[in-house]
Protein backbone atom coordinates (compact mmCIF):
# COMPACT_ATOMS: atom_id res chain seq x y z
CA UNK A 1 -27.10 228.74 -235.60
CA UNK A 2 -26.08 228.00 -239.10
CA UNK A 3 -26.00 230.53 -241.48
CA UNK A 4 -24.01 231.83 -244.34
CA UNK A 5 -21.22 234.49 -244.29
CA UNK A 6 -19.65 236.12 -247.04
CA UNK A 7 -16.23 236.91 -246.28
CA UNK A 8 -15.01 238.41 -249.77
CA UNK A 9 -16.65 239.58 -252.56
CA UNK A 10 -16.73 237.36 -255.74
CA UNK A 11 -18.63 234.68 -257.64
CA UNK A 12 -21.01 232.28 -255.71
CA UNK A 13 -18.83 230.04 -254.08
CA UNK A 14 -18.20 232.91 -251.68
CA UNK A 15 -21.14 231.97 -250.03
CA UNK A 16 -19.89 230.02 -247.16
CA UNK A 17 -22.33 227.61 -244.64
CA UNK A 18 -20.89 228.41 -241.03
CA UNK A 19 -21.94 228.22 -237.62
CA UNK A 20 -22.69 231.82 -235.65
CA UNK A 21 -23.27 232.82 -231.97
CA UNK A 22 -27.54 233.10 -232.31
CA UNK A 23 -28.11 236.63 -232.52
CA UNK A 24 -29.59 238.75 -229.22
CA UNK A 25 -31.75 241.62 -229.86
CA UNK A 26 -31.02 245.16 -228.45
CA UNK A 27 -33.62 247.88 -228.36
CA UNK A 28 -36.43 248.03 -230.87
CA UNK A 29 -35.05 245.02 -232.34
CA UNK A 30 -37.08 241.18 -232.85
CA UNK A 31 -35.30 238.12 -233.13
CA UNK A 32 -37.28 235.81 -235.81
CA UNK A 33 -36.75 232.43 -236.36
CA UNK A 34 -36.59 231.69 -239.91
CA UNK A 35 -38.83 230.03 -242.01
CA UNK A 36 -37.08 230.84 -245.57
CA UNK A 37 -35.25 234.00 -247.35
CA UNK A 38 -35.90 235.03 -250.84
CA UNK A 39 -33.21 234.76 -253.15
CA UNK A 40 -33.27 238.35 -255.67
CA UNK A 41 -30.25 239.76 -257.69
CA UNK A 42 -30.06 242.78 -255.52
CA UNK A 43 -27.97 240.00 -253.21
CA UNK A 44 -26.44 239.02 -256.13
CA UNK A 45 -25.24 242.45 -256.53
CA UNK A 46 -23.96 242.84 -253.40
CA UNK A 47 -22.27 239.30 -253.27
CA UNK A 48 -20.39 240.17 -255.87
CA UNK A 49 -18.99 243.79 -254.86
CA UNK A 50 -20.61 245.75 -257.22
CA UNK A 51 -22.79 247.53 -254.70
CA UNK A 52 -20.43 247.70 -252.00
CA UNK A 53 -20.82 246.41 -248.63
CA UNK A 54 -18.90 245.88 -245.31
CA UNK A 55 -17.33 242.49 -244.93
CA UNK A 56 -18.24 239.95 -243.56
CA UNK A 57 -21.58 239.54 -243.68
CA UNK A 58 -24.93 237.56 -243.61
CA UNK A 59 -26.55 237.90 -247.09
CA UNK A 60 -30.21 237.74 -247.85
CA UNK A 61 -32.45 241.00 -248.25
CA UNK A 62 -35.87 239.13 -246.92
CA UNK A 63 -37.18 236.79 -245.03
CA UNK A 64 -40.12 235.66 -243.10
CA UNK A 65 -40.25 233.52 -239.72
CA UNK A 66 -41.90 233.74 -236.33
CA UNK A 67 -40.77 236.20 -233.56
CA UNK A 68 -39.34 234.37 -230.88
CA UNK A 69 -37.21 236.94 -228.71
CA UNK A 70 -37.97 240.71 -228.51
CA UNK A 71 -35.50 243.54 -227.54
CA UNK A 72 -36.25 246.59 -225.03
CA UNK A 73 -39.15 248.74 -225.82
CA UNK A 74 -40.81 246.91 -228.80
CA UNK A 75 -44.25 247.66 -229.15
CA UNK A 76 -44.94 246.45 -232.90
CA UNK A 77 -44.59 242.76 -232.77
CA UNK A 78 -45.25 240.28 -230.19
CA UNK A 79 -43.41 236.62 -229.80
CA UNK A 80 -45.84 233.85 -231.95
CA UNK A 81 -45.97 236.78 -234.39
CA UNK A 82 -45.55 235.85 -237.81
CA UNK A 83 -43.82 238.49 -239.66
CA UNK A 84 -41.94 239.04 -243.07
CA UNK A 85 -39.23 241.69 -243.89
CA UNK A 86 -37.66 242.84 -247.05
CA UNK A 87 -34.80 245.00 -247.60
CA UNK A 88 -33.15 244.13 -244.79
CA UNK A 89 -30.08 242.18 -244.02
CA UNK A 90 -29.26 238.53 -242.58
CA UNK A 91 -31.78 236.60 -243.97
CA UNK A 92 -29.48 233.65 -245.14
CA UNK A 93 -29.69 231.83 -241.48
CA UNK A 94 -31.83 230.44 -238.92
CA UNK A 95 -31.87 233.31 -236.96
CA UNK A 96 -32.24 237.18 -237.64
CA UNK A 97 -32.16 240.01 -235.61
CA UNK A 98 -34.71 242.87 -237.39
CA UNK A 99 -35.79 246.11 -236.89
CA UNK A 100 -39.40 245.72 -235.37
CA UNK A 101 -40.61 248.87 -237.44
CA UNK A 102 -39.59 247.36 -240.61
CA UNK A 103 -42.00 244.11 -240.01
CA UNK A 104 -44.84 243.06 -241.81
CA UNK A 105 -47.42 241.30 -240.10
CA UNK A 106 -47.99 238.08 -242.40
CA UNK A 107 -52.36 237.26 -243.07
CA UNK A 108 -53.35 234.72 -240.85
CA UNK A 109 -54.03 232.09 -243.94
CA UNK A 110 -50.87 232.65 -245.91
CA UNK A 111 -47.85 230.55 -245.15
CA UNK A 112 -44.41 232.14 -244.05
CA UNK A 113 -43.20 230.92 -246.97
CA UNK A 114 -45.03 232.41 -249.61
CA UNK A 115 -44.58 235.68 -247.85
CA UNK A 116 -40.71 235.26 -247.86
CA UNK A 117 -41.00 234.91 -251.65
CA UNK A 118 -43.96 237.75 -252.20
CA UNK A 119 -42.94 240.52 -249.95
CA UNK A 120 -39.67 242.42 -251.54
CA UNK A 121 -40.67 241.70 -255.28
CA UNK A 122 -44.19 241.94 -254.91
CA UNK A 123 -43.55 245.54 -253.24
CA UNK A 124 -41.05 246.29 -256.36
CA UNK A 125 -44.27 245.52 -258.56
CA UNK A 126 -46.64 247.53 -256.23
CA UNK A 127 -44.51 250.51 -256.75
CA UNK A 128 -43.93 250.24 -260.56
CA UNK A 129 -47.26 249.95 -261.21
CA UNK A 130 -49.12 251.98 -258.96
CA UNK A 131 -46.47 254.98 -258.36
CA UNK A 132 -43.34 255.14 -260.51
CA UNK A 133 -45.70 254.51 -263.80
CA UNK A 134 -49.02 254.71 -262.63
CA UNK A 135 -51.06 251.74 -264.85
CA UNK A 136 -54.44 253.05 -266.22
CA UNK A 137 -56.94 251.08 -268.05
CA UNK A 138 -56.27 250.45 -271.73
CA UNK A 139 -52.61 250.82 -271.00
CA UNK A 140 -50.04 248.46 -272.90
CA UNK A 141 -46.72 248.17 -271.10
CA UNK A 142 -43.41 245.92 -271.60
CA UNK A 143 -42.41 243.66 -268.85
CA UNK A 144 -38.94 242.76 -269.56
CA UNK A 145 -37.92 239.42 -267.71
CA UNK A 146 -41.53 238.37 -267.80
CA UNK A 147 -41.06 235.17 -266.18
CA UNK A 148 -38.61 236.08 -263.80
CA UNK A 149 -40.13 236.83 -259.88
CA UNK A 150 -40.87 240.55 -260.28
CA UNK A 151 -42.03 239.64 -263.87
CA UNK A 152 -44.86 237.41 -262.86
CA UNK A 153 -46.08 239.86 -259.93
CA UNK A 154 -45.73 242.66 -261.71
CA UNK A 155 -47.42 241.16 -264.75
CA UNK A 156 -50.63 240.37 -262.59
CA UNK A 157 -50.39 244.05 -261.34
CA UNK A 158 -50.67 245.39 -264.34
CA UNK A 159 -53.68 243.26 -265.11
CA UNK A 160 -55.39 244.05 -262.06
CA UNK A 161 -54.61 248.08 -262.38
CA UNK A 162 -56.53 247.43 -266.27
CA UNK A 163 -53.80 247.01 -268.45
CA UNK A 164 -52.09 244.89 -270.98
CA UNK A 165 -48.71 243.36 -271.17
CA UNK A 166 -46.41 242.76 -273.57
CA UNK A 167 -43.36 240.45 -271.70
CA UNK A 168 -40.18 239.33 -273.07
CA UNK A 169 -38.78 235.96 -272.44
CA UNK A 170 -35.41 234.07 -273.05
CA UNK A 171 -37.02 230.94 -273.36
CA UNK A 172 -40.36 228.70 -274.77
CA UNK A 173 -41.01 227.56 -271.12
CA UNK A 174 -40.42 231.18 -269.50
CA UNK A 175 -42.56 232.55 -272.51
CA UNK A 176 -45.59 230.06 -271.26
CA UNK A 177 -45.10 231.14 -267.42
CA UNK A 178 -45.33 234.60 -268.53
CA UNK A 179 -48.65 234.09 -270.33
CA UNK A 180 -50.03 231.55 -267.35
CA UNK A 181 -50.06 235.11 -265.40
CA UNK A 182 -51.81 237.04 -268.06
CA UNK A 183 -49.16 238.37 -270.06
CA UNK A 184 -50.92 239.10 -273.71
CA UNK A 185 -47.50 238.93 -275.95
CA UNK A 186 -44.68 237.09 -274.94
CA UNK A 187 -41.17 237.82 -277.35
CA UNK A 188 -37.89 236.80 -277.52
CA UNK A 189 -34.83 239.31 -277.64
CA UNK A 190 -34.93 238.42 -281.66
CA UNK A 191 -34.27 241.99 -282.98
CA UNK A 192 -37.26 243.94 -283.80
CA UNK A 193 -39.73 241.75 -282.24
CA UNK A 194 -40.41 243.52 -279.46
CA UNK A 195 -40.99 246.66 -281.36
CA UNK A 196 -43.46 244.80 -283.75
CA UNK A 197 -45.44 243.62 -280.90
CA UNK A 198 -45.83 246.92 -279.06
CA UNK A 199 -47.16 248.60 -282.70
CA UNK A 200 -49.77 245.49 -283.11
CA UNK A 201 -51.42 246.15 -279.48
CA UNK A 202 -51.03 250.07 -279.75
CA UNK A 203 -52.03 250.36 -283.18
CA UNK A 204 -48.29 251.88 -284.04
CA UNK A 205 -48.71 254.65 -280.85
CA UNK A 206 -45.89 252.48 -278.54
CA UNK A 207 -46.14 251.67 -274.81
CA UNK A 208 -47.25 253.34 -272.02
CA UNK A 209 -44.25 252.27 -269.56
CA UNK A 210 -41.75 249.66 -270.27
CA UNK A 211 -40.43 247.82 -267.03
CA UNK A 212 -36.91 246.98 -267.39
CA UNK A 213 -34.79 245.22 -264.86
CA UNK A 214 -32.12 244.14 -267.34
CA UNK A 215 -30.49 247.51 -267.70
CA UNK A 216 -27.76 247.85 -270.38
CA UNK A 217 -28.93 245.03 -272.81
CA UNK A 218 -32.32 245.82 -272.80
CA UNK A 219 -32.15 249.69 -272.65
CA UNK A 220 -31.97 250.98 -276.29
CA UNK A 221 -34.79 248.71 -277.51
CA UNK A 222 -37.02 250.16 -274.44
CA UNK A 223 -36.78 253.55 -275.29
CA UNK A 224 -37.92 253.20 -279.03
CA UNK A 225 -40.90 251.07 -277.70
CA UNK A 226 -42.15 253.74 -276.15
CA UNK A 227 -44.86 256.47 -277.13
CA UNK A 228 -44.76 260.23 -276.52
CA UNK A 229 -44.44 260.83 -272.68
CA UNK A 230 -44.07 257.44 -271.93
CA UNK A 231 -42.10 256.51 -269.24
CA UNK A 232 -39.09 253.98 -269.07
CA UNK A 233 -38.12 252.50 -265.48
CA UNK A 234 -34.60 250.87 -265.01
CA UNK A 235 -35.35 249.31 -261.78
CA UNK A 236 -32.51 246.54 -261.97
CA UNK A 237 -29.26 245.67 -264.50
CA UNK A 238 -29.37 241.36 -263.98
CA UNK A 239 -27.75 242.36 -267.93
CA UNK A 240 -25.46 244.74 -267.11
CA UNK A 241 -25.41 248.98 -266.08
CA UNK A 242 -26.84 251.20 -268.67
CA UNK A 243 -24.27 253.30 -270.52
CA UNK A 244 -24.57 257.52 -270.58
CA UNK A 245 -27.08 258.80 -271.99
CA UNK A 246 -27.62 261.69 -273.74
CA UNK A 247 -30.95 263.50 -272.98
CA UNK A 248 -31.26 264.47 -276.18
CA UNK A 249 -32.15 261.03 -276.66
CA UNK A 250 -35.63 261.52 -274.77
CA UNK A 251 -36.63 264.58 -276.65
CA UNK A 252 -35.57 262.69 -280.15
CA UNK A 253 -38.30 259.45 -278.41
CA UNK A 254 -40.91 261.73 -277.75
CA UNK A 255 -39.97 263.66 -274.80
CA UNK A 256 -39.73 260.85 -272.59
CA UNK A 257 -38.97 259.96 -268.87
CA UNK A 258 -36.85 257.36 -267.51
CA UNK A 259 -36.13 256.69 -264.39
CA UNK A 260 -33.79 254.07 -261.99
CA UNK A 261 -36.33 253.83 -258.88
CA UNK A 262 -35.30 251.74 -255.70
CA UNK A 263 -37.90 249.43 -253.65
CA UNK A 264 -36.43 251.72 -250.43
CA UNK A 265 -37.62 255.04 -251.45
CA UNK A 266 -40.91 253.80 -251.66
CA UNK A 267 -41.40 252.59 -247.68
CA UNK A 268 -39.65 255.65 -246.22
CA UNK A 269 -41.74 254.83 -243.11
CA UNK A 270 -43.43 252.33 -241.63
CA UNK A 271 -47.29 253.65 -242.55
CA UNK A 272 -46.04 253.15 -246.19
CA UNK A 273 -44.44 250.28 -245.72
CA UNK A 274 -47.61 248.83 -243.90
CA UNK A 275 -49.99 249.95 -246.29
CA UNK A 276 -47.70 248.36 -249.55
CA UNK A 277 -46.57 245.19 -247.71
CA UNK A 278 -50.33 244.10 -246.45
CA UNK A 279 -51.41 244.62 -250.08
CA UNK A 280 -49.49 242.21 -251.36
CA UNK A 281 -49.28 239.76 -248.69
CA UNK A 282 -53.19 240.17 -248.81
CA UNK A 283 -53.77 239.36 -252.52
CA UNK A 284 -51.47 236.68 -252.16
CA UNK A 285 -53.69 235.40 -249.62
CA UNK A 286 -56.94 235.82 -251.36
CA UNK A 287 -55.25 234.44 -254.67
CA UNK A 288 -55.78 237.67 -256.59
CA UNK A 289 -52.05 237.54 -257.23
CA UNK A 290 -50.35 234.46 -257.54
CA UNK A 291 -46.45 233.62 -256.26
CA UNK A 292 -44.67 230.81 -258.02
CA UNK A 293 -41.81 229.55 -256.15
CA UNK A 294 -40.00 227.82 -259.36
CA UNK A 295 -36.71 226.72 -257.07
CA UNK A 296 -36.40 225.82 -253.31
CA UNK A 297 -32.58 225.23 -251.95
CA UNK A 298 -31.53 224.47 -248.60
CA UNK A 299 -29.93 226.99 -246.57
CA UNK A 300 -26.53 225.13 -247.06
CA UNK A 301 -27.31 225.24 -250.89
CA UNK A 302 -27.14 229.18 -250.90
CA UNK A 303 -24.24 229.31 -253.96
CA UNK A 304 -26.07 227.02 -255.97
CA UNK A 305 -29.13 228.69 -256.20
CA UNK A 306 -27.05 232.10 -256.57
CA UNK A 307 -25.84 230.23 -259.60
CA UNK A 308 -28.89 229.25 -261.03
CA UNK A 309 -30.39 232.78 -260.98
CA UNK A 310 -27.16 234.37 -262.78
CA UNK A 311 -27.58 231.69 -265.56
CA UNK A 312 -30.90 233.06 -266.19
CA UNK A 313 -32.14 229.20 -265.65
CA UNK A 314 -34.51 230.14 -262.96
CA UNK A 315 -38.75 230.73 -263.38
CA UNK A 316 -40.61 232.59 -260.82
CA UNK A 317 -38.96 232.69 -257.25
CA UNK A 318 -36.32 231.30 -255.55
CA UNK A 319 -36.26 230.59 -252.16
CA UNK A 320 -33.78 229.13 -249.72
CA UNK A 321 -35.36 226.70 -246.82
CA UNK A 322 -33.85 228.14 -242.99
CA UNK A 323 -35.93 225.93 -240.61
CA UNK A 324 -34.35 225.66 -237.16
CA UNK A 325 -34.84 222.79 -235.30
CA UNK A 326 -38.23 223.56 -233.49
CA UNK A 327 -37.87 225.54 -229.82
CA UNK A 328 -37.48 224.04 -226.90
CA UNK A 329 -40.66 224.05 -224.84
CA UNK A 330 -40.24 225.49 -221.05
């Protein structure tokens, strides 16, 4: 099968088209044929060695395909299954061997697809929004990244859960994406104007929850947007890490909370990860929440689009395109 390997850690061009042996599954494992892999900065991160990781390897953290081989003992997929994963390894080929109890049945109505460019983001926004910072009506919260793929999702979460967002943008264009999903306020990183925007919609109070998965960049101006008790989630550094802090810091910005939550600790088991994972892949069905796939890159194409998304030059999702040539028939 083609695929690509990463053999050293390092900038893009590490990511190297090869052929493989096609993967066999063992027990309570599926082999799924690959439709496409989502592209996020969390295989960025490992790419480039700063979360460590055994070498070599097949990147990409999710994917969605159709089952086409089952190991020993599966009982929660069946071959013809259409199915989606996230958080998960190998997802940069034609082939992947998965965990059966880590997939996600995809709606009958929504194509693979979409659901290999909804399901690890839109979880990330499910979480945020409904657990980390729970989103109440009449809440106003900052989106960093607002036009970036957990942006957009978690922008229409927000909405949905009642609440208003302010997003921040690096760009005109990436400004009007963010709005085209309901954001309220779009700003640029000009100092001071995201602070003047959050005392405008809160009538000088600050946010609710600011969403931040820039990290070190972003970090100083998040905390003073906040109001008393508010609560500041790190949930990526695409900008860099976040410096120490001194706690003194959150008593000085109104006895705050922050937080760095991970998509993992928030589908600890498969009834979790069921119950998140068919919410969004069920809104994205019913178009109450809306996935734009800004980029699509063949498989082979895997460094460019790693590229792209490190520039910052990307809108919405990317996605890479794994299609095998179709099964043979008897």
């Amino acid at each position: 099968m083609r695929a690509i390997q990463v053999s050293r850690s390092g900038a893009p061009d590490v990511l190297e088209p090869v052929e493989l042996p096609r993967p066999v599954p063992r027990a309570g494992e599926a082999l799924v044929r690959l439709a496409a892999a989502g592209v996020n900065y969390i295989d960025v991160y490992l790419r480039s060695g700063l979360y460590p990781k055994e070498l070599p390897y097949v990147p990409g953290q999710e994917g969605a395909g159709t089952v086409v081989e089952l190991g020993p003992g599966v009982r929660e997929v069946a071959v013809g299954d259409v199915v989606a994963w996230a958080n998960l390894p190998g997802a940069y080929a034609e082939y992947a061997v998965v965990r059966a109890d880590r997939l996600v049945p995809v709606p009958e109505g929504l194509a693979a697809e979409q659901a290999a460019a909804a399901l690890l983001q839109g979880m990330t926004a499910h979480y945020l929004s409904a657990d980390t910072c729970p989103v109440r009506p009449g809440d106003t919260v900052v989106v960093h990244a607002a036009a970036g793929g957990v942006g957009m999702l978690l922008t229409q979460f927000v909405r949905l859960r009642g609440g208003t967002v302010i997003g921040t943008a690096s760009t005109r264009a990436k400004a009007e994406a963010a709005r085209s999903v309901g954001a309220a306020e779009v700003v640029d990183h000009t100092p001071g104007a995201l602070l003047a925007a959050v005392r405008r919609h809160t009538g000088g109070l600050g946010a609710a929850a600011v969403f931040d998965g820039i990290g070190g960049p972003t970090f100083d101006e998040s905390l003073a947007a906040l109001r008393p008790r508010g609560v500041l989630a790190v949930y990526g550094q695409s900008g860099g890490a976040v410096p120490p802090v001194d706690l003194q810091r959150l008593n000085a910005a109104g006895s705050v909370y922050v937080t760095r939550p991970n998509l993992e600790h928030h589908v600890q088991d498969r009834a979790e990860l069921l119950r998140r994972g068919t919410d969004v892949l069920g809104l994205v069905r019913d178009g109450h929440l809306r996935v734009r796939i800004g980029q699509r890159y063949a498989l082979s194409d895997a460094a460019d689009a790693h590229a792209a998304l490190e520039a910052r030059t990307t809108t919405g999702k990317t996605v890479l395109t794994c299609s095998p040539a179709p099964e043979a028939s008897g």
